[in-house]
Protein backbone atom coordinates (compact mmCIF):
# COMPACT_ATOMS: atom_id res chain seq x y z
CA UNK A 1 -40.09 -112.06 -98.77
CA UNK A 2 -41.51 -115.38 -97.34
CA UNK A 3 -42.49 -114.76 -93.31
CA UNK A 4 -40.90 -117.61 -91.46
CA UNK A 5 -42.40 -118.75 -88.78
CA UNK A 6 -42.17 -122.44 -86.98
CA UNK A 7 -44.73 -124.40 -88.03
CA UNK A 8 -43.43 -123.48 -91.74
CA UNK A 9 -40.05 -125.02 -90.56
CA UNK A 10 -41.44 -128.51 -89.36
CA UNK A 11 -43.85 -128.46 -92.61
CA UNK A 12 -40.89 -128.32 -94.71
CA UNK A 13 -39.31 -130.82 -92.39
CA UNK A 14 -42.08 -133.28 -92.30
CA UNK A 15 -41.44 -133.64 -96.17
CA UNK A 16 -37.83 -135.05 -96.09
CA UNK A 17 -37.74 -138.89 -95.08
CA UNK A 18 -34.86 -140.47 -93.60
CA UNK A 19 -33.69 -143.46 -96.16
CA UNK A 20 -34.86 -146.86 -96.10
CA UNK A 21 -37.41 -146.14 -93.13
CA UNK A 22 -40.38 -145.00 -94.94
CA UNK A 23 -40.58 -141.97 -92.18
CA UNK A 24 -39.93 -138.46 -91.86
CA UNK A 25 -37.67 -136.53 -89.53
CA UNK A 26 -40.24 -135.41 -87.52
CA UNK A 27 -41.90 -139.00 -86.94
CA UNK A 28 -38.34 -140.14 -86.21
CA UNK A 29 -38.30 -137.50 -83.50
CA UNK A 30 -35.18 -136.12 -85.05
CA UNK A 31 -35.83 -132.53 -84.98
CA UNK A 32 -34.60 -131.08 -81.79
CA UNK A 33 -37.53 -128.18 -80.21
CA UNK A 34 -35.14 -125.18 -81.00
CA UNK A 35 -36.08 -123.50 -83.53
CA UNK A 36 -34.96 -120.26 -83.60
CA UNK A 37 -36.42 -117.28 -86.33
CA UNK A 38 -34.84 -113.56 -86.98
CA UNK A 39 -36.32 -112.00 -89.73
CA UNK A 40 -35.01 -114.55 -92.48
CA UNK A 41 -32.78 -116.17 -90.38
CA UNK A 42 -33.41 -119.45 -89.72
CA UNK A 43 -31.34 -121.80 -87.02
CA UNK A 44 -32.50 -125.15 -85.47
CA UNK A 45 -30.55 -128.67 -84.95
CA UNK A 46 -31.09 -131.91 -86.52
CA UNK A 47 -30.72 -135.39 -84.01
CA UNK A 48 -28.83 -138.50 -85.35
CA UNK A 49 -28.47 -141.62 -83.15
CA UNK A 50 -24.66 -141.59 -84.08
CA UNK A 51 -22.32 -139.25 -84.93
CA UNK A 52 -21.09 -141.32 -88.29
CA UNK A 53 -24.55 -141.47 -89.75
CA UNK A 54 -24.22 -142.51 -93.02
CA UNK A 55 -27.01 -140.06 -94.48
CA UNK A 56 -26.07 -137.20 -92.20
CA UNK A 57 -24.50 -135.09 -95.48
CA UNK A 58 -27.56 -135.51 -97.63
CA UNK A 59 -29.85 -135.62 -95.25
CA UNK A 60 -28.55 -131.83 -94.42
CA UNK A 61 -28.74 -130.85 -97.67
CA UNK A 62 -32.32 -132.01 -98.08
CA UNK A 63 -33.31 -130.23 -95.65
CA UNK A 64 -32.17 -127.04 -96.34
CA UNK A 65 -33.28 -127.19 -99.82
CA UNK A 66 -37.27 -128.41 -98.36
CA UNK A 67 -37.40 -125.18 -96.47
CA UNK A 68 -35.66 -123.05 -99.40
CA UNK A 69 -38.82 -124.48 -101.33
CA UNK A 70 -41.16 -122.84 -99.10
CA UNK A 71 -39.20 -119.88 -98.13
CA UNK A 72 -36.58 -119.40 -101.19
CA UNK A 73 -35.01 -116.05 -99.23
CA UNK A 74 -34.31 -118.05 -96.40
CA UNK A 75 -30.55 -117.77 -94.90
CA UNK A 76 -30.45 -121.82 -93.04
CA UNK A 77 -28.01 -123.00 -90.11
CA UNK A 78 -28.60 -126.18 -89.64
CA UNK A 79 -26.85 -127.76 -86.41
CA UNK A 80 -26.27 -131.50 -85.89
CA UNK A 81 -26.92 -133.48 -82.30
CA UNK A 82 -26.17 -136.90 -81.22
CA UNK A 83 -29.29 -138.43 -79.48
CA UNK A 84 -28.37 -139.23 -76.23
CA UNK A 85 -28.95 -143.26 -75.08
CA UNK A 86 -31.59 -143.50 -72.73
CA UNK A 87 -31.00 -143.65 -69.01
CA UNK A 88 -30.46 -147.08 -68.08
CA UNK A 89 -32.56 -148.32 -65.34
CA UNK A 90 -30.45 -149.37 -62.06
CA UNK A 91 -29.87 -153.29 -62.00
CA UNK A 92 -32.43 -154.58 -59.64
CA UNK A 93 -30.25 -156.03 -56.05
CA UNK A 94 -30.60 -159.34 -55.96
CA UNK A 95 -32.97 -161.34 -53.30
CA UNK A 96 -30.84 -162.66 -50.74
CA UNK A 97 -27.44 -161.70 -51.94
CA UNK A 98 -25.72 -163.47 -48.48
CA UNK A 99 -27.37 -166.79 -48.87
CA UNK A 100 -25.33 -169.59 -50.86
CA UNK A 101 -28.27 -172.81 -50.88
CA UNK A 102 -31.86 -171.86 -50.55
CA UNK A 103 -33.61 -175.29 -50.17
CA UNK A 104 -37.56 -175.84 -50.36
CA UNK A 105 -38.47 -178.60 -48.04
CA UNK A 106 -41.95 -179.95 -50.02
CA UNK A 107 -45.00 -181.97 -50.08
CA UNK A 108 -47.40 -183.10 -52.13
CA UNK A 109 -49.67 -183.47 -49.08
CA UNK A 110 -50.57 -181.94 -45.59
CA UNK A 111 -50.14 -183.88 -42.38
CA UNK A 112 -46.63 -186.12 -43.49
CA UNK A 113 -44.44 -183.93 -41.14
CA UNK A 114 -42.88 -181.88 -43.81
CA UNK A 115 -42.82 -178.60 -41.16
CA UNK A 116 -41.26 -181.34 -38.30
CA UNK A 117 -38.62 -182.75 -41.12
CA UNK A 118 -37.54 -179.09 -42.09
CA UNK A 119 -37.23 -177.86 -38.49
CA UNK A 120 -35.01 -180.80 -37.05
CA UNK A 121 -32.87 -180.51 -40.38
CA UNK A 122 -32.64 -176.37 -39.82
CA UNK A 123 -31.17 -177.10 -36.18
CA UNK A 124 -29.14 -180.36 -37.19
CA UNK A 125 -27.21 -177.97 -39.92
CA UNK A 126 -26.92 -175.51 -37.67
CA UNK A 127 -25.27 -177.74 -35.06
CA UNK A 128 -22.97 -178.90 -37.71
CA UNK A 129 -21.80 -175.07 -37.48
CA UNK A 130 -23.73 -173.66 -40.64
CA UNK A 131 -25.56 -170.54 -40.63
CA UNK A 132 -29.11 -171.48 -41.24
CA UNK A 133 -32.57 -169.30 -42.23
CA UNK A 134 -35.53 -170.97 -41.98
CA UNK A 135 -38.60 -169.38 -43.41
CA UNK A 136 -41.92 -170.81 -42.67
CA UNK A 137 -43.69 -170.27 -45.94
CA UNK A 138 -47.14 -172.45 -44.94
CA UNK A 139 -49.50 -168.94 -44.74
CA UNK A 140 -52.32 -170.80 -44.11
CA UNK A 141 -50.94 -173.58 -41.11
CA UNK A 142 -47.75 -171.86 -40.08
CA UNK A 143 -46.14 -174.28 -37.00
CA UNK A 144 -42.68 -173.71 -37.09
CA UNK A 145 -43.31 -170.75 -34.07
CA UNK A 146 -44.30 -173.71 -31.78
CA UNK A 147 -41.81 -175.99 -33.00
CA UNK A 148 -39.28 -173.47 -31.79
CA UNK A 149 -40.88 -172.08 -28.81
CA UNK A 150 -41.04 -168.48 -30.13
CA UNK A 151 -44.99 -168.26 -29.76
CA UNK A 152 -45.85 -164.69 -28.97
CA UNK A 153 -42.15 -164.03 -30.18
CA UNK A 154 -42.34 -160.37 -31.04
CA UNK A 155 -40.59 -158.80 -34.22
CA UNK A 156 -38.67 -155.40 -34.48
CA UNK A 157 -36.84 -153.99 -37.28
CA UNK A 158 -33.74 -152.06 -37.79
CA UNK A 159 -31.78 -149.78 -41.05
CA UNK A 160 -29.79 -151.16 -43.04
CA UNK A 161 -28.07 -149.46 -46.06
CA UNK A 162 -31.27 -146.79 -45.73
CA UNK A 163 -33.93 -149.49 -45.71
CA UNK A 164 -35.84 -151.09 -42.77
CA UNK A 165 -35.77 -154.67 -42.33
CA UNK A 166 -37.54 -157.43 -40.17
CA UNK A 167 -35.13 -158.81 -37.42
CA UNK A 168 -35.56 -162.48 -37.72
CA UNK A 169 -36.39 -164.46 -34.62
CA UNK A 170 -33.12 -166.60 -33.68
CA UNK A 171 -33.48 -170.16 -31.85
CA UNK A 172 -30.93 -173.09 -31.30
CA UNK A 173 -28.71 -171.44 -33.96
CA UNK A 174 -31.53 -170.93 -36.39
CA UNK A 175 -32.87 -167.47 -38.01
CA UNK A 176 -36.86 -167.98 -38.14
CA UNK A 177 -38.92 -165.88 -39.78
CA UNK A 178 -42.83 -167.22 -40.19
CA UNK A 179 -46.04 -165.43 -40.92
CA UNK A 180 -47.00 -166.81 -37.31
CA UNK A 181 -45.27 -164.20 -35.68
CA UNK A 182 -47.57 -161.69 -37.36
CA UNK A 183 -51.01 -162.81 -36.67
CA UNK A 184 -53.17 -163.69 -33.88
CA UNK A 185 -52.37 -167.72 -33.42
CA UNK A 186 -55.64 -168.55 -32.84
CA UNK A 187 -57.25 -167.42 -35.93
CA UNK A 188 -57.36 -168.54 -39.03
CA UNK A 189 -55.31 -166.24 -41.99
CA UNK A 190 -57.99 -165.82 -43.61
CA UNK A 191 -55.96 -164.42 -46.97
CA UNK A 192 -56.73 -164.31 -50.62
CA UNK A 193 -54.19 -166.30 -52.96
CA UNK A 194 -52.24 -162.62 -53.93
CA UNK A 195 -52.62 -161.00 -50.36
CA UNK A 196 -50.24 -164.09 -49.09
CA UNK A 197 -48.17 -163.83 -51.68
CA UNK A 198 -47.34 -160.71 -50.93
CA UNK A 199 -46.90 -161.20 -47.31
CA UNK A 200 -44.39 -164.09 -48.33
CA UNK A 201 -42.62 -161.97 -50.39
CA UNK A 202 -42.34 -159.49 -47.68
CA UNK A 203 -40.81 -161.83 -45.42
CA UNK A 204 -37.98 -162.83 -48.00
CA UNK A 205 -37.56 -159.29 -49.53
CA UNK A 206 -37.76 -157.44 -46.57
CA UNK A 207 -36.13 -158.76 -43.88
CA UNK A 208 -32.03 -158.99 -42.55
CA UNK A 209 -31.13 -162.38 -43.44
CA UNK A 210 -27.34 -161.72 -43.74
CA UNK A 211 -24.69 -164.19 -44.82
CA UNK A 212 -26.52 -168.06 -44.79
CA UNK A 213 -24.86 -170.97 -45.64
CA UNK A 214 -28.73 -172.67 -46.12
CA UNK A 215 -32.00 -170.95 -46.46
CA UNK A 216 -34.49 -173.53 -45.51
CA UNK A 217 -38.46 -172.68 -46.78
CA UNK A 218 -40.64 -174.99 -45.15
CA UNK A 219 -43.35 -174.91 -47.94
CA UNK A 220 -46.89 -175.58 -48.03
CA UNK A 221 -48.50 -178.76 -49.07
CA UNK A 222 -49.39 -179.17 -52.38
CA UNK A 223 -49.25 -176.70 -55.70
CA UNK A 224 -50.40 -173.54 -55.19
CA UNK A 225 -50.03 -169.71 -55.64
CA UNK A 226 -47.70 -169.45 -53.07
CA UNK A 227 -45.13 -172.02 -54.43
CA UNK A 228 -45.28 -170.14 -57.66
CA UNK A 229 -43.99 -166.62 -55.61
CA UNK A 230 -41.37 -168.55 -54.47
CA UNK A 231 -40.07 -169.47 -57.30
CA UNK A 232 -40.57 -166.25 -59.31
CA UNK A 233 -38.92 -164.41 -56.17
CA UNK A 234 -35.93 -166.62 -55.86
CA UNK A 235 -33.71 -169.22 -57.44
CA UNK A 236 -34.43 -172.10 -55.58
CA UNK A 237 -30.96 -174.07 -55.13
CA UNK A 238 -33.16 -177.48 -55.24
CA UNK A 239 -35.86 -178.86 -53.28
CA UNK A 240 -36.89 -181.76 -51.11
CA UNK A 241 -39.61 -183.90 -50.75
CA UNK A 242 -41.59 -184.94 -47.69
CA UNK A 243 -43.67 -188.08 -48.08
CA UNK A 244 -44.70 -191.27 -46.13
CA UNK A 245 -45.07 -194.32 -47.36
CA UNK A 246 -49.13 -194.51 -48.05
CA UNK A 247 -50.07 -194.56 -51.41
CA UNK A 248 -52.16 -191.27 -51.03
CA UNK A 249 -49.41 -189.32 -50.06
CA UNK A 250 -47.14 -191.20 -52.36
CA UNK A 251 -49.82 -189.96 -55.27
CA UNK A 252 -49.30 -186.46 -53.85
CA UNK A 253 -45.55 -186.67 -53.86
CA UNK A 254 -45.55 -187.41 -57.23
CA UNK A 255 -47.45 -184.54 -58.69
CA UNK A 256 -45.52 -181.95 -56.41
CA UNK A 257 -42.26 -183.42 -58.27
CA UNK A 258 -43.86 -183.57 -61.75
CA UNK A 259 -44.17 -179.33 -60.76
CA UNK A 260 -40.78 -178.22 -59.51
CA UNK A 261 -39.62 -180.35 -62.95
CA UNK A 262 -41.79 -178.55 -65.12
CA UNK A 263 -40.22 -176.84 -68.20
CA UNK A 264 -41.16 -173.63 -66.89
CA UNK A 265 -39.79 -174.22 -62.95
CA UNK A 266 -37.26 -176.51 -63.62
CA UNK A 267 -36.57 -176.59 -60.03
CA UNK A 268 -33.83 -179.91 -58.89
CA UNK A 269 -35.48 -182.40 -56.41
CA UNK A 270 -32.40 -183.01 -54.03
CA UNK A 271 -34.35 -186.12 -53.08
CA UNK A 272 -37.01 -187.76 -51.09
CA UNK A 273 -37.74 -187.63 -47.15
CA UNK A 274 -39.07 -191.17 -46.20
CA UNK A 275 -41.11 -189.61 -43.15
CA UNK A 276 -42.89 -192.16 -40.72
CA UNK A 277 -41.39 -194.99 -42.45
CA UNK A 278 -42.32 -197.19 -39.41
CA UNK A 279 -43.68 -196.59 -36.01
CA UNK A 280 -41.06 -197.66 -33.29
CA UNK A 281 -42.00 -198.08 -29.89
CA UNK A 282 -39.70 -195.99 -27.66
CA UNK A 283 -38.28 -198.65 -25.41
CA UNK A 284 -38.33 -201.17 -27.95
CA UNK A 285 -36.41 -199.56 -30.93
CA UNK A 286 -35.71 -202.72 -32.57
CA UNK A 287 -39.21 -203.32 -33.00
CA UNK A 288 -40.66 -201.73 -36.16
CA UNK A 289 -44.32 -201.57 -37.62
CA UNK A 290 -45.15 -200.28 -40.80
CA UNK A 291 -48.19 -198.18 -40.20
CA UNK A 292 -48.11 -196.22 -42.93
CA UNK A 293 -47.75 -198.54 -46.48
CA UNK A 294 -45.27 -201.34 -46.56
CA UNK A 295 -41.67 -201.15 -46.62
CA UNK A 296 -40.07 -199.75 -49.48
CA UNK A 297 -42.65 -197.85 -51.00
CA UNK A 298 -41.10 -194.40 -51.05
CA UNK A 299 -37.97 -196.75 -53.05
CA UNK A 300 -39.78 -197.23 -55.81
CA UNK A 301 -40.96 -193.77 -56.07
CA UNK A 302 -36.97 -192.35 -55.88
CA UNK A 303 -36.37 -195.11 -59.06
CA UNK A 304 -39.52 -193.41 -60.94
CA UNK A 305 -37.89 -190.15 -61.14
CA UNK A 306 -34.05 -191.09 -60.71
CA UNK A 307 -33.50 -189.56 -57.23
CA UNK A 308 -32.05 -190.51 -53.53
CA UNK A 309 -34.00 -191.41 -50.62
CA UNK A 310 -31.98 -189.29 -48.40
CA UNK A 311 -33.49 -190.45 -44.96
CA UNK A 312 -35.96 -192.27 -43.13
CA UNK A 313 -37.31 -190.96 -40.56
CA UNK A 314 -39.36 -193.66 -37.82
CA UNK A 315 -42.56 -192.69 -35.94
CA UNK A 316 -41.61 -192.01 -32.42
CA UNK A 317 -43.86 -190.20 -30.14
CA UNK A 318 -41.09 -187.86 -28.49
CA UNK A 319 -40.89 -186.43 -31.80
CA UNK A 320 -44.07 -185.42 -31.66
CA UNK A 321 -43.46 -183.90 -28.05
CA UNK A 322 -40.75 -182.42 -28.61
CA UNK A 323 -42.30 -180.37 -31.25
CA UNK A 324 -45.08 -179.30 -29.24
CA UNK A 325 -42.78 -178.20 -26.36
CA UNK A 326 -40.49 -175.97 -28.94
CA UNK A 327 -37.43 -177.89 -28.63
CA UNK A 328 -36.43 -180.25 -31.91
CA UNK A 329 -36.06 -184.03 -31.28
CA UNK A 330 -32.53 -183.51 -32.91
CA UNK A 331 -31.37 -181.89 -30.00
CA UNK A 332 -31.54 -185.13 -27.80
CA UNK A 333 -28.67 -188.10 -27.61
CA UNK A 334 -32.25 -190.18 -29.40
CA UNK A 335 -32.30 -192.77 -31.98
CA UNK A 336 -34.87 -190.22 -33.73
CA UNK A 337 -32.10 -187.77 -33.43
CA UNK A 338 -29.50 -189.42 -35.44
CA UNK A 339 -32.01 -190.05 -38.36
CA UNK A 340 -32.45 -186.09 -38.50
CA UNK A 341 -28.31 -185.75 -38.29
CA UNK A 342 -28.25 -189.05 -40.71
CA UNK A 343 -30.72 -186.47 -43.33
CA UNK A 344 -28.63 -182.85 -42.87
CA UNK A 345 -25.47 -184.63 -44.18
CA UNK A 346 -27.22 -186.18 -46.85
CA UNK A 347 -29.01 -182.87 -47.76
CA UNK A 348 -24.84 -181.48 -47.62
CA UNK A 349 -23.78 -183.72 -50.07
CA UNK A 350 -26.59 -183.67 -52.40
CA UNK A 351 -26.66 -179.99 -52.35
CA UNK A 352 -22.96 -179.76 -53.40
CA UNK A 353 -23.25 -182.81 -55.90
CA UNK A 354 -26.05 -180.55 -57.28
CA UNK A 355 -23.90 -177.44 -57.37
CA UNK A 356 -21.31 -178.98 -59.25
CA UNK A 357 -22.89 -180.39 -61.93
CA UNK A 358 -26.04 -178.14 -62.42
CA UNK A 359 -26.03 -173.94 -62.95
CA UNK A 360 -27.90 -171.43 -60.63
CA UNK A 361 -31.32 -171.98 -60.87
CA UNK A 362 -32.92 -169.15 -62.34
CA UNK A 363 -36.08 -167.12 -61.29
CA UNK A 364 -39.41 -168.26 -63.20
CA UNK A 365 -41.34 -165.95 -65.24
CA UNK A 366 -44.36 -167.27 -65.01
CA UNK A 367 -47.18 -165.24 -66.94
């Protein structure tokens, strides 16, 4: 009488293929690790993927009759199994499940008031009774702490659903978050490219936004690491661009809306911000000089790439002031005002024109 033992049992195994796959049972992992042996008694259980496999019969038979070749006394029970699917991974929550419009507010180049422009439009929604995030995304020149007079502001957390989460800052109705709060202000973030990524995404990811209406990210200048976080973290509703009307920045504007429109981003530009169209002298506000390039400039631009101006903005130096002092222009009875008011119902409509006729935009994958 032939001595059974296990390694005889997956031997004999090993020779009997499954059909059409080229492979045995034992590559196909279909040989479950019970094997059990008394005296000539012989018990183990094969593994199909589905209990109505077509070859289970013959493939049964086979491989009783492989191990009655090597062991013809053999007595075989052969048990069947259906391989359990594998565990499917939880679904990911999404980023910013309460927020309904995240907006990027863009430029192609520093110094054209983009973090000014996205701070009066943050307050002038709010005003309009929206809840509004603002997220000051410009690692390396962060500004929107002073523009809001929450310098020094310091940031707790609390639990929510088992997780803790950054407490955004809150001013004039708006829920600011900004790397600012988080390092000494008068040093510079000294940060390589994936070290501020990560920061960003901690600021997004891991913080209590709650329900928005509009999640404003006042972006940095230019094309850079950090704009591609952003939009491999979140679908960006659409995106605006800052520019005045000098040909550099004009040059710059262009190639930050070539980007979001790649293939790859596919990102909607909501429309152009005609920042410091003209300077106007505060008690003459009739009077207008173009400073910047000549007028209509930032036109021609919007008829290049088929998009609205959705506000000019004039020069004014209480703008400027205001800023400093950490209380938006938009909050005075101003001329200046009304152009910022003038912009957050244009960014309203165009968001909801853009909602209407375009899908969710989707996260990049970038590789």
């Amino acid at each position: 009488m032939t001595t059974l033992y296990p390694s005889l049992i997956t031997d004999a195994l090993a020779t009997v293929r499954y059909p059409g796959s080229g492979r045995n049972l034992v590559e196909l992992d279909m040989v479950e690790d019970d094997i059990r042996i008394d005296g000539n008694h012989v018990s183990f259980t094969i593994i199909f993927d589905k209990p109505t496999d077509p070859f289970k019969a013959s493939l049964l038979k086979t491989a009783e009759a492989a191990i009655k070749l090597k062991a013809p006394d053999a007595v075989v029970e052969i048990n069947t199994a259906t391989r359990r699917p594998a565990a499917e991974k939880p679904a990911k929550a999404p980023v910013l499940p309460g927020v309904k419009n995240i907006v990027a507010v863009s430029s192609g180049k520093g110094g054209v008031g983009k973090s000014t422009v996205a701070a009066n439009l943050a307050v002038a929604l709010a005003a309009e009774g929206y809840r509004v995030g603002l997220l000051d995304a410009d690692i390396f020149g962060p500004s929107v702490p002073k523009m809001f007079g929450l310098e020094g502001e310091q940031l707790f957390m609390h639990e929510v659903d088992g997780r803790n989460l950054i407490i955004p800052a809150e001013a004039y109705g708006v829920k600011v978050l900004s790397i600012g709060f988080l390092i000494d202000p008068a040093s510079a973030a000294v940060w390589r490219g994936a070290m501020a990524s990560n920061a960003l995404k901690q600021l997004i990811e891991q913080a209590d936004w709650g329900e928005l209406d509009y999640f404003l990210i006042d972006m940095p200048p230019g094309t850079s690491d950090i704009h591609l976080t952003l939009v491999q973290t979140l679908g960006l509703t659409g995106t605006i661009v800052v520019t005045t009307p000098q040909q550099v920045a004009l040059a710059d504007a262009r190639k930050g809306i070539a980007m979001f429109r790649d293939e790859k981003i596919n990102v909607p530009v909501l429309g152009l911000v005609d920042n410091m169209a003209w300077f106007t002298p505060e008690k003459h506000p009739d009077e207008r000089y173009f400073l910047f390039g000549r007028e209509g400039a930032v036109d021609e631009l919007a008829r290049e790439f088929e998009v609205p101006v959705l506000a000019r903005i004039p020069l004014v130096a209480s703008v400027g002031d205001h800023s400093d002092n950490g209380r938006p222009i938009v909050l005075e009875p101003t001329a200046s005002a009304q152009a910022f008011i003038h912009l957050a119902h244009e960014v309203i409509e165009a968001v909801d024109r853009r909602n209407n006729e375009l899908p969710p935009t989707e996260k990049v994958n970038v590789k």
